[in-house]
N, C-alpha and C. Protein backbone atom coordinates (compact mmCIF):
# COMPACT_ATOMS: atom_id res chain seq x y z
N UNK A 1 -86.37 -37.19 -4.31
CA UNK A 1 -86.62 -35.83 -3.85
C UNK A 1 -85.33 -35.03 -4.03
N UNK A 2 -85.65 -34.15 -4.38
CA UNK A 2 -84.28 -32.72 -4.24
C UNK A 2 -83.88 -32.47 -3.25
N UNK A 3 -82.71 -31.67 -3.20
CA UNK A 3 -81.79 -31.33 -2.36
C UNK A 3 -82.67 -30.15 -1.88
N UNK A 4 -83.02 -28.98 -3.22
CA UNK A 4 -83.74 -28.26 -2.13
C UNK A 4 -84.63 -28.21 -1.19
N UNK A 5 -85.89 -29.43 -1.10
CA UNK A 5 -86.36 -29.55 -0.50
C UNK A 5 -85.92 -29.38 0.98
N UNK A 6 -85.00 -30.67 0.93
CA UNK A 6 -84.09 -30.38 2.19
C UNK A 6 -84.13 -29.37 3.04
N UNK A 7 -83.12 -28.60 2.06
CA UNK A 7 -82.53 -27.39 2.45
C UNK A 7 -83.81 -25.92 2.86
N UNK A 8 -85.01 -26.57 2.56
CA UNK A 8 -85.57 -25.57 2.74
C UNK A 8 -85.66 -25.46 3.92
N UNK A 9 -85.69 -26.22 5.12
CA UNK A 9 -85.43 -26.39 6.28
C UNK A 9 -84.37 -25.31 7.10
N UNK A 10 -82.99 -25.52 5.97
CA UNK A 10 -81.99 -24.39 6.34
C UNK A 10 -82.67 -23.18 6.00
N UNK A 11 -82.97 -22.57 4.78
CA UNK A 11 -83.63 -21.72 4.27
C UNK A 11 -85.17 -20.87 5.72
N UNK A 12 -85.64 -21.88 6.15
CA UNK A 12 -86.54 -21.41 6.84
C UNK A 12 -85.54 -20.63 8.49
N UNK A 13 -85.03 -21.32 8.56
CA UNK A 13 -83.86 -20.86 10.04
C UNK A 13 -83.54 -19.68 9.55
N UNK A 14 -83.00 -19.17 8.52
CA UNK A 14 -82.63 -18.11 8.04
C UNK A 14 -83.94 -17.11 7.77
N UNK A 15 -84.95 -17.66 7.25
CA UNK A 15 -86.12 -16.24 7.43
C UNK A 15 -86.53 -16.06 8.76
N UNK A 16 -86.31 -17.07 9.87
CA UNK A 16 -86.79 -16.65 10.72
C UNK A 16 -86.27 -15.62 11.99
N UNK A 17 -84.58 -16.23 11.31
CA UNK A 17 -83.45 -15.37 11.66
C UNK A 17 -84.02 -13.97 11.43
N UNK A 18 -84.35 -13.70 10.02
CA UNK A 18 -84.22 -12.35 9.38
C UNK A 18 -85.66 -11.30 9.89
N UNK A 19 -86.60 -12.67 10.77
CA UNK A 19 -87.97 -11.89 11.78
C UNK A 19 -87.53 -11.25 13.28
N UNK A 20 -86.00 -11.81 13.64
CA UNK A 20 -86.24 -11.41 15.07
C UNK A 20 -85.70 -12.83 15.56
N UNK A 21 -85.55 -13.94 14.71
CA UNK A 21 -85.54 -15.08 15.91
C UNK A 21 -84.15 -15.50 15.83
N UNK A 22 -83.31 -14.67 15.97
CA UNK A 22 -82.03 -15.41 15.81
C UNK A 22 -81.37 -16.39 16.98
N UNK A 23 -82.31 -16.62 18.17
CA UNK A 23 -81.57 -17.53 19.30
C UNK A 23 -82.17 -18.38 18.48
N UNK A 24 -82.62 -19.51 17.45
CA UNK A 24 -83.50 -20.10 16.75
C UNK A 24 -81.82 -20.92 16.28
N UNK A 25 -81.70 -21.93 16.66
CA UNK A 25 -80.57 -23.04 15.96
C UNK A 25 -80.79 -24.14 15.42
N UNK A 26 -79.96 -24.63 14.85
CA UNK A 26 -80.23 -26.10 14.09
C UNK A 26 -79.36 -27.30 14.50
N UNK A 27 -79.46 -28.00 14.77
CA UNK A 27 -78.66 -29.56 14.89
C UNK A 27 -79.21 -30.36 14.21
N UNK A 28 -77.96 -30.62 13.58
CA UNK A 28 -78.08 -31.08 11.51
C UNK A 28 -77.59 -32.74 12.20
N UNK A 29 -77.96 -33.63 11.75
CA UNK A 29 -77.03 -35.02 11.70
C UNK A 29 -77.73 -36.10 10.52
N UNK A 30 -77.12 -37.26 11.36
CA UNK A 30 -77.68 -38.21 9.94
C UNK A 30 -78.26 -39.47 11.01
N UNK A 31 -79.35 -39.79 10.01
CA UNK A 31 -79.73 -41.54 11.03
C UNK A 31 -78.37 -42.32 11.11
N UNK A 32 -78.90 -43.38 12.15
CA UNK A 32 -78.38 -44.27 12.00
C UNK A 32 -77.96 -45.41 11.05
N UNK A 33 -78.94 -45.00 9.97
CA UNK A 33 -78.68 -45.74 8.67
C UNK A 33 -77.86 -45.10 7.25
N UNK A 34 -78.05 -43.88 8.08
CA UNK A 34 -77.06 -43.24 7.32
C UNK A 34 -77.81 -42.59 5.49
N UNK A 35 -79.20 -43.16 5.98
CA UNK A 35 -79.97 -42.46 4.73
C UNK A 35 -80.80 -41.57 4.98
N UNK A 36 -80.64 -40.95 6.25
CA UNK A 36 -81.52 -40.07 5.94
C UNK A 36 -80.98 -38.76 7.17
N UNK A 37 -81.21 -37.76 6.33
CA UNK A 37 -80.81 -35.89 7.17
C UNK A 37 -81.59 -35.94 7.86
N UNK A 38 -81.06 -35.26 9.56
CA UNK A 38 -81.97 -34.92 10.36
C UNK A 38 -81.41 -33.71 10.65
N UNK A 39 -82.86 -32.75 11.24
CA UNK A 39 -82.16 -31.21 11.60
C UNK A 39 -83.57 -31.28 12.78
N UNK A 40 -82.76 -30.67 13.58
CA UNK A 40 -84.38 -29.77 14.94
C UNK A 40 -83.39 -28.92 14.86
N UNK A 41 -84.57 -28.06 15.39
CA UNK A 41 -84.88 -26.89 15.53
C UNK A 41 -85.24 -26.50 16.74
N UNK A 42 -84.45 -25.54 17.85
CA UNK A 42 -84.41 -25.47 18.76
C UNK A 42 -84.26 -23.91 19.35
N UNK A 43 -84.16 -23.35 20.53
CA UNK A 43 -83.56 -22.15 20.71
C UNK A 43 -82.52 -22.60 21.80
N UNK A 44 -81.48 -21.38 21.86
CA UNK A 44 -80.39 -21.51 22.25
C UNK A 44 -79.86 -22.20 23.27
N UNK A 45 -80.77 -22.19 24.09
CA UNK A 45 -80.54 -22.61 25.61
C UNK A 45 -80.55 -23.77 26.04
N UNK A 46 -81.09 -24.65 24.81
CA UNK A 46 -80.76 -26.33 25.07
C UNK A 46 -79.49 -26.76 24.65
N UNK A 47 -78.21 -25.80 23.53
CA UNK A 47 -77.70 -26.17 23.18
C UNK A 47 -76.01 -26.21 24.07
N UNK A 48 -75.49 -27.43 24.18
CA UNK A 48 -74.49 -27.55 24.68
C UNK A 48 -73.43 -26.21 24.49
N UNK A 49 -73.29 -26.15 26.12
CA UNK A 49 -71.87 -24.94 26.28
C UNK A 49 -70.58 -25.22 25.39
N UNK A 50 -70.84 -26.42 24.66
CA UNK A 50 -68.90 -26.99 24.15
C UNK A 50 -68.98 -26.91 22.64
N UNK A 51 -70.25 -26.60 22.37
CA UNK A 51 -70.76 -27.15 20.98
C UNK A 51 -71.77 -26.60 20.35
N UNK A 52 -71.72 -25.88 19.42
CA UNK A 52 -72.68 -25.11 19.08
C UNK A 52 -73.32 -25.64 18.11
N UNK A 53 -73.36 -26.84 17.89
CA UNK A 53 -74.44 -27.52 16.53
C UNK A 53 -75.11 -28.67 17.85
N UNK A 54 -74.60 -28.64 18.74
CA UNK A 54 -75.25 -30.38 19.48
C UNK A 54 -76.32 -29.65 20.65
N UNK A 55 -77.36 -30.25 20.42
CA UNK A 55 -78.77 -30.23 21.65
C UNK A 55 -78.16 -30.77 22.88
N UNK A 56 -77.92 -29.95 23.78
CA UNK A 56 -77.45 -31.00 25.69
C UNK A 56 -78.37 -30.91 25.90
N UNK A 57 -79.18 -32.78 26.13
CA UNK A 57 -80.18 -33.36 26.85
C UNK A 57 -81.30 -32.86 26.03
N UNK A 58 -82.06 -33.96 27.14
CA UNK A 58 -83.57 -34.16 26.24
C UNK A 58 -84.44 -33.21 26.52
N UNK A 59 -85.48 -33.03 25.17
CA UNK A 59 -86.59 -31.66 25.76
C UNK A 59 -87.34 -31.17 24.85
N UNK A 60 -88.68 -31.15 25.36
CA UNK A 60 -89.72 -31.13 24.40
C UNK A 60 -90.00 -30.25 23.37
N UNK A 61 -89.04 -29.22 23.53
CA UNK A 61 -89.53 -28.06 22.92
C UNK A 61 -88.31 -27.99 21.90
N UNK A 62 -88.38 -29.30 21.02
CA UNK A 62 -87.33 -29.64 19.81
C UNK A 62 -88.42 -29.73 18.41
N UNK A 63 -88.30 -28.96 17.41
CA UNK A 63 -88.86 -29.63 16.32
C UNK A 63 -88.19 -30.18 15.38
N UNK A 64 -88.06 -31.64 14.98
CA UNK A 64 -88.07 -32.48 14.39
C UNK A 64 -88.24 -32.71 12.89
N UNK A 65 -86.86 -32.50 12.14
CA UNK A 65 -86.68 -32.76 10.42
C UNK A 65 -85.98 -33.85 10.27
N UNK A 66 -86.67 -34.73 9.00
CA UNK A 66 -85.70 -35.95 8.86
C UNK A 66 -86.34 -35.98 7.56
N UNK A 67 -84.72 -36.12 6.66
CA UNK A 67 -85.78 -35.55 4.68
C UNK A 67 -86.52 -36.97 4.06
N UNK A 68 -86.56 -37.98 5.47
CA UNK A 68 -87.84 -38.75 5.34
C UNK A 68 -89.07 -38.48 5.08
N UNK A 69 -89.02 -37.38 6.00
CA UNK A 69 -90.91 -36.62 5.92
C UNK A 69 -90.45 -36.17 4.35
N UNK A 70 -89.74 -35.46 4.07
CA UNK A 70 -89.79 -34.93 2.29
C UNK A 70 -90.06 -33.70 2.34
N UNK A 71 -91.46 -33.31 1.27
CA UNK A 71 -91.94 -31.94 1.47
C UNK A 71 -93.02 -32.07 3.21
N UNK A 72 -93.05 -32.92 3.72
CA UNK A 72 -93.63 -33.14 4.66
C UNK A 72 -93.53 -32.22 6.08
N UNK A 73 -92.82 -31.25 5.59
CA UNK A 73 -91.70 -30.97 7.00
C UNK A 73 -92.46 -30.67 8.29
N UNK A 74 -91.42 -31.21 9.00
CA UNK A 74 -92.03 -31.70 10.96
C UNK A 74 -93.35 -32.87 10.66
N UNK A 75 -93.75 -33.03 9.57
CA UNK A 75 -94.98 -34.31 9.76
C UNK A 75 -96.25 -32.86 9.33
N UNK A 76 -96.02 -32.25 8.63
CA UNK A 76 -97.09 -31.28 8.35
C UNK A 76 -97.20 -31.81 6.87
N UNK A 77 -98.57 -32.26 6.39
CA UNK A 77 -99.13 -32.70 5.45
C UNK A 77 -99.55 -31.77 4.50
N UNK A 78 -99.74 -30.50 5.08
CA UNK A 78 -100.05 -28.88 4.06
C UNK A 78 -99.07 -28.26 4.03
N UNK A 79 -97.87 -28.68 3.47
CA UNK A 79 -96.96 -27.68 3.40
C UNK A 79 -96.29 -28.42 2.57
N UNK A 80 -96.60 -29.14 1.65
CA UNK A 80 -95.12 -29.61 0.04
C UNK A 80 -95.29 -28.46 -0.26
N UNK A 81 -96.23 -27.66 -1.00
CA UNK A 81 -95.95 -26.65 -1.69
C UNK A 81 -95.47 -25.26 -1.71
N UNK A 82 -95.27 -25.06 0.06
CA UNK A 82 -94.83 -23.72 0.15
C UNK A 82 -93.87 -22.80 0.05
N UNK A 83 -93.93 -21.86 0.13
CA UNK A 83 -92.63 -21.23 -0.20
C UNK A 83 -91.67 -21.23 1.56
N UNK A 84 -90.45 -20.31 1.47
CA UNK A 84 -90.18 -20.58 2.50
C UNK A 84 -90.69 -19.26 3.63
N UNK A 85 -91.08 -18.43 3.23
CA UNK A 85 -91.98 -17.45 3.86
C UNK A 85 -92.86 -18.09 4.61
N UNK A 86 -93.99 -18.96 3.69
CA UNK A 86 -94.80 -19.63 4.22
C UNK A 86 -94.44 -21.09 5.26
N UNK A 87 -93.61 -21.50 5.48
CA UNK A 87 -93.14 -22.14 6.34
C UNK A 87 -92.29 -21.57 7.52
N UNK A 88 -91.56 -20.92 7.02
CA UNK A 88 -91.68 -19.78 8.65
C UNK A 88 -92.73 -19.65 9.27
N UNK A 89 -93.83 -18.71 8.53
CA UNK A 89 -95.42 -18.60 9.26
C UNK A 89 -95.89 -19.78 10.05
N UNK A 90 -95.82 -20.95 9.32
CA UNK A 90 -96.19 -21.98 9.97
C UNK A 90 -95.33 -22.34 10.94
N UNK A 91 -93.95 -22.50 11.10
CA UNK A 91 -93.10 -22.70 11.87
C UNK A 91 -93.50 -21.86 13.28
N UNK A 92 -93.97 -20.69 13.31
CA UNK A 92 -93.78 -19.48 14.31
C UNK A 92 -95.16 -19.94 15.32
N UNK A 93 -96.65 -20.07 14.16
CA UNK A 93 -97.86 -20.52 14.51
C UNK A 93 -97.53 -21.77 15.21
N UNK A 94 -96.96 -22.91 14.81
CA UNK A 94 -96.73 -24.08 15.12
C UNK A 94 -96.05 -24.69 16.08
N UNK A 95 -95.38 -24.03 16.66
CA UNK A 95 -94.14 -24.00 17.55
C UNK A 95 -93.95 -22.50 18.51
N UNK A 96 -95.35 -22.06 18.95
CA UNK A 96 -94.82 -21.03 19.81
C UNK A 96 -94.07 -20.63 20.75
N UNK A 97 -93.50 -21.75 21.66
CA UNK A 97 -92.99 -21.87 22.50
C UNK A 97 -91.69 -21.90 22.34
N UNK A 98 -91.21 -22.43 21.82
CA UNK A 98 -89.88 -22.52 20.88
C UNK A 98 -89.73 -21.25 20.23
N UNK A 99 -90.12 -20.55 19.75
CA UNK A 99 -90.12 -19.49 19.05
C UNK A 99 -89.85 -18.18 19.75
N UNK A 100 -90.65 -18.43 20.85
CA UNK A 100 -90.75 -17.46 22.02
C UNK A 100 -89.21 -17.13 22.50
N UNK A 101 -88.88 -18.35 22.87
CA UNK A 101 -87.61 -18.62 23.41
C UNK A 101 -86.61 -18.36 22.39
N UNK A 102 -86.97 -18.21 20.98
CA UNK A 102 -85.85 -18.16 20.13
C UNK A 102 -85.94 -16.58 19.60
N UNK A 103 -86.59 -15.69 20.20
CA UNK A 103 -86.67 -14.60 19.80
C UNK A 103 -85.78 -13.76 20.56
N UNK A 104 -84.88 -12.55 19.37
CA UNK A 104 -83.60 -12.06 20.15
C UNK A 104 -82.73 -12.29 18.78
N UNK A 105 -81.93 -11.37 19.82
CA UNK A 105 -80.10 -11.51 19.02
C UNK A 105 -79.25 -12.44 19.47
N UNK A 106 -78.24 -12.70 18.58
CA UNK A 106 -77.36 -14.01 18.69
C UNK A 106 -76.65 -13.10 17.31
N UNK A 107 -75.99 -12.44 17.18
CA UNK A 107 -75.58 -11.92 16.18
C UNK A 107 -74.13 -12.74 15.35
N UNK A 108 -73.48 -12.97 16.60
CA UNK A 108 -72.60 -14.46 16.29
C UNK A 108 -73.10 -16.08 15.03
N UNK A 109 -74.34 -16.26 15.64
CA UNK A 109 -74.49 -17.24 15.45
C UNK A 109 -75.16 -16.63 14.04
N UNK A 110 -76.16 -15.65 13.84
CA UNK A 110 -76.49 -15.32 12.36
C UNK A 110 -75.42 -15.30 11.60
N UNK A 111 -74.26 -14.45 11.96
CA UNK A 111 -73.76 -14.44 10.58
C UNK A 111 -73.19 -15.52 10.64
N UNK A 112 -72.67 -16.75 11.44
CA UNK A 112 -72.45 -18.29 11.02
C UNK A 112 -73.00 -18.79 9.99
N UNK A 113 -74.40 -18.31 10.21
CA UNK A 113 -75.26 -19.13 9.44
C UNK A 113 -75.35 -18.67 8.35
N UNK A 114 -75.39 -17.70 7.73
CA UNK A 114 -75.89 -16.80 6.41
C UNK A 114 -74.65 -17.27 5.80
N UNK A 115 -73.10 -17.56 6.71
CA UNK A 115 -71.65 -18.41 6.03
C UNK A 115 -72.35 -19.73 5.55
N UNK A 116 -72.82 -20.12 6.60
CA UNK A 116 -72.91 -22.02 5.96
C UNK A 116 -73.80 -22.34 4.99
N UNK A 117 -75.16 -21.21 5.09
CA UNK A 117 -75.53 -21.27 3.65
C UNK A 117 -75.07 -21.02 2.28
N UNK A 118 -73.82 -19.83 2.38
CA UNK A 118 -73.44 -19.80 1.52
C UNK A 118 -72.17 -20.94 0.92
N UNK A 119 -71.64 -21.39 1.98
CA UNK A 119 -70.09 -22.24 1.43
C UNK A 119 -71.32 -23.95 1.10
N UNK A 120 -72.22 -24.14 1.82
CA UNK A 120 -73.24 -25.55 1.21
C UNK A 120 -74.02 -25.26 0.07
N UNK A 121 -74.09 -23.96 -0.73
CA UNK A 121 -74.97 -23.76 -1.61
C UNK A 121 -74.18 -24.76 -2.93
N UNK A 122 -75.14 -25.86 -3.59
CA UNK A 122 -76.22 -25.17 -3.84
C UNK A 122 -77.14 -26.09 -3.27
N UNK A 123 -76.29 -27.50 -2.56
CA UNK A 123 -76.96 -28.92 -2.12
C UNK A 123 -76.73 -29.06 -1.27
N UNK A 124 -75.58 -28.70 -0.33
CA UNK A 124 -74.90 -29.05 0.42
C UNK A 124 -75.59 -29.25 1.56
N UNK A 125 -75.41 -30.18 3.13
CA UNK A 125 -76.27 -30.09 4.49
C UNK A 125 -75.26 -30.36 5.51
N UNK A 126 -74.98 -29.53 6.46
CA UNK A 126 -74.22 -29.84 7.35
C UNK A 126 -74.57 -30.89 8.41
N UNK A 127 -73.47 -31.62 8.97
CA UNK A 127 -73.67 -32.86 9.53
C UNK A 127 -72.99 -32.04 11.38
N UNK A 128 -73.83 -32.53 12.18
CA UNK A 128 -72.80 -32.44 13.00
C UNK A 128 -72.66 -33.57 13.70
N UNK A 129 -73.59 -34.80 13.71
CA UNK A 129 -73.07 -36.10 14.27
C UNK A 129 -73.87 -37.42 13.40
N UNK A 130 -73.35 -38.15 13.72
CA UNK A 130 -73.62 -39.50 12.71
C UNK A 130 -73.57 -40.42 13.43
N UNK A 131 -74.28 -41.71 13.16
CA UNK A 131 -73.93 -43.09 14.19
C UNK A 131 -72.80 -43.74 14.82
N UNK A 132 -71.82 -42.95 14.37
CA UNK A 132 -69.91 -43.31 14.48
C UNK A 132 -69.68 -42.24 14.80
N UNK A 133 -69.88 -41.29 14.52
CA UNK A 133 -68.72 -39.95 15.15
C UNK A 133 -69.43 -38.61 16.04
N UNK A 134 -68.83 -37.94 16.54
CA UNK A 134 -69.77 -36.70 17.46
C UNK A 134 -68.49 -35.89 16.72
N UNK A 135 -68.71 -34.64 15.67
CA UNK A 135 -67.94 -34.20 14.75
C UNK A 135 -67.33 -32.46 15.91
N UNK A 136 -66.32 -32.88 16.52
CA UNK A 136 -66.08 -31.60 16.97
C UNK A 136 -65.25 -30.93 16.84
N UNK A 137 -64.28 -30.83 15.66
CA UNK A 137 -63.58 -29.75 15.23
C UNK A 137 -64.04 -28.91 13.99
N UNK A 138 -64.88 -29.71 12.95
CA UNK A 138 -66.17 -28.79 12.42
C UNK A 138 -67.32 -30.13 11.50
N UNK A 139 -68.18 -29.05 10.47
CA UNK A 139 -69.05 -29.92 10.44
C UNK A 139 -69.19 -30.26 9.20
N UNK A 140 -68.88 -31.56 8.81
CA UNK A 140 -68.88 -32.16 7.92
C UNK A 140 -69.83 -32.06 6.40
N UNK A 141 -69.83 -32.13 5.50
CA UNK A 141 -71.11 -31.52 4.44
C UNK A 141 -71.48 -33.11 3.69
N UNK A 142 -72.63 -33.32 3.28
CA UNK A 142 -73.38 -34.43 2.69
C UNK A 142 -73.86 -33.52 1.24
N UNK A 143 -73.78 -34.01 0.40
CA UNK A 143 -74.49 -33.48 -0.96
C UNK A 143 -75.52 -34.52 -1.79
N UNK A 144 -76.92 -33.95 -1.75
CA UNK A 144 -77.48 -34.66 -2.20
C UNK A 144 -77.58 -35.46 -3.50
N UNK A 145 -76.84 -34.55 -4.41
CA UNK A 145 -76.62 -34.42 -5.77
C UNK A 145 -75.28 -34.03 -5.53
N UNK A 146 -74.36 -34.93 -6.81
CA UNK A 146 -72.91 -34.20 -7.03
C UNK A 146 -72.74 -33.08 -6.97
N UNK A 147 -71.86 -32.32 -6.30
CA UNK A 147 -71.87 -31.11 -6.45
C UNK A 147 -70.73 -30.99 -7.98
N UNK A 148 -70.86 -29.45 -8.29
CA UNK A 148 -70.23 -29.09 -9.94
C UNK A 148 -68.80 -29.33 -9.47
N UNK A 149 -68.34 -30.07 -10.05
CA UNK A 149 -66.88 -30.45 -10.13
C UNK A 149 -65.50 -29.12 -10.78
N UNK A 150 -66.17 -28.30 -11.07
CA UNK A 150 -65.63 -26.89 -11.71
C UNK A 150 -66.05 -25.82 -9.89
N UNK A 151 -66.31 -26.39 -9.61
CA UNK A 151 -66.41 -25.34 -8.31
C UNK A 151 -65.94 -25.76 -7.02
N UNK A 152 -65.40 -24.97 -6.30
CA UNK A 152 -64.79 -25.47 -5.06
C UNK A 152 -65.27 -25.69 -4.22
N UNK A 153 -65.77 -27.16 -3.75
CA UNK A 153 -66.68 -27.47 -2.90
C UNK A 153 -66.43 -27.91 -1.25
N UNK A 154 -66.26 -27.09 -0.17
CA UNK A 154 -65.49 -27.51 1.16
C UNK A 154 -65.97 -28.68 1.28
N UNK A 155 -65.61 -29.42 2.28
CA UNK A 155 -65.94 -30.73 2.52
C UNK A 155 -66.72 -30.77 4.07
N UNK A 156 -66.01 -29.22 4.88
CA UNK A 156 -66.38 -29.61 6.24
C UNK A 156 -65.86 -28.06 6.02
N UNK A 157 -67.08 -27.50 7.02
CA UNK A 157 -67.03 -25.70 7.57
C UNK A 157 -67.21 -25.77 8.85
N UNK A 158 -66.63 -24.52 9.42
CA UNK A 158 -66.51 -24.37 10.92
C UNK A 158 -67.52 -24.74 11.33
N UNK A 159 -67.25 -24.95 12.60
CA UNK A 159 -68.68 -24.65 14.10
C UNK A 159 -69.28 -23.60 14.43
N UNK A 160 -70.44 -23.83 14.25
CA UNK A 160 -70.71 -22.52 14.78
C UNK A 160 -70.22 -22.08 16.23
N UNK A 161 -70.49 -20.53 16.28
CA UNK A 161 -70.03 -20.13 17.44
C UNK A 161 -70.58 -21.20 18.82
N UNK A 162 -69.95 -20.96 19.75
CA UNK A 162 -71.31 -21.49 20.86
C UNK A 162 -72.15 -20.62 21.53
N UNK A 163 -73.24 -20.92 21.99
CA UNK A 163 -74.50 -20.33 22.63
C UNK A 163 -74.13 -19.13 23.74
N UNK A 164 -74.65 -17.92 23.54
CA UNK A 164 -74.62 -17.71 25.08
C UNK A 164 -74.71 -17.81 25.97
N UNK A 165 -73.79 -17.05 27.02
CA UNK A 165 -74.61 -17.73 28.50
C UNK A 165 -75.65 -17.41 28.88
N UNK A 166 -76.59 -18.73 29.60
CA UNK A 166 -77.81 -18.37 29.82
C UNK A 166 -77.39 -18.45 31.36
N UNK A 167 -78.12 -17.13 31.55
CA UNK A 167 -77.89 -16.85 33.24
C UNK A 167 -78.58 -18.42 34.24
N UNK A 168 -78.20 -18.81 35.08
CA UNK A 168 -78.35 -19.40 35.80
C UNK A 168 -79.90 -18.98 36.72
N UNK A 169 -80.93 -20.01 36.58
CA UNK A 169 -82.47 -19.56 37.17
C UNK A 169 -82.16 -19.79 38.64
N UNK A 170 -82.88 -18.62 39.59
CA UNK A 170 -82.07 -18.59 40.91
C UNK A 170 -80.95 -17.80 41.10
N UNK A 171 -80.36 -17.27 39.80
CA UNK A 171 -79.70 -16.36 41.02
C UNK A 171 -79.69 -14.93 40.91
């Protein structure tokens, strides 16, 4: 399978960014075996105050990429062929709740992201933890395919910003 496939995953965070959903984040890592990308998809408020790529604690309202599934993405069997428009749609239909919550500004964290797509283009996937390390001074890049050896390829790009504060329920 291709890299873009992958990446369409990143690609979809970013259209959905570009609807309104920018509290909408990603926490990128790798299995434990080290073969295979994982990314969920989350909104802001699960994500650790210290760390702006890591999920604090467990919670249902995570969707689930691992470029195991392939064109499969989240375990959806009608969607190899779509574009990434059309996987937003499905993403938004599919995940309302999450979505809900990820709707808003985060203006910080967009233009992070519209950076990390551009410095990982054209394979590139950011890592932020692996079976050995919790990566916290930034986030490491995996390439599916060599990247062009005539081009300057980072190895590891910042963190994203961290999350806003979410007011405290109760007070």
């Amino acid at each position: 399978m291709e890299s873009h496939t992958y990446r369409n995953v990143l690609l979809l965070v970013e259209e959905l960014h570009k609807r309104g959903y920018e509290k909408l984040r990603i926490c990128p890592g790798m299995s434990p075996s080290g073969i295979y990308w994982r990314c969920s998809i989350t909104h802001a408020g699960l994500f650790s105050s210290r760390h702006g790529a890591l999920i604090s604690g467990g919670d249902p309202l995570v969707a689930r990429y691992t470029s195991g599934q392939e064109a499969s993405y989240f375990g959806w069997e009608d969607a190899a062929g779509d574009t990434v428009p059309q996987l937003a749609d499905k993403f938004l239909e599919r995940f309302p709740e999450i979505c809900s919550k990820g709707k808003g500004k985060d203006e910080a964290y967009a233009s992070w992201y519209v950076d990390m797509l551009r410095l990982t283009m054209p394979n590139g996937l950011p890592v932020a933890y692996d079976d050995y390390d919790l990566h916290e001074d930034c986030l490491p890049l995996i390439f599916y395919e060599h990247p062009d050896a005539k081009v300057n390829t980072p190895t590891c790009i910042p963190l994203p910003p961290l999350p806003p504060l979410v007011e405290a329920q109760g007070s």
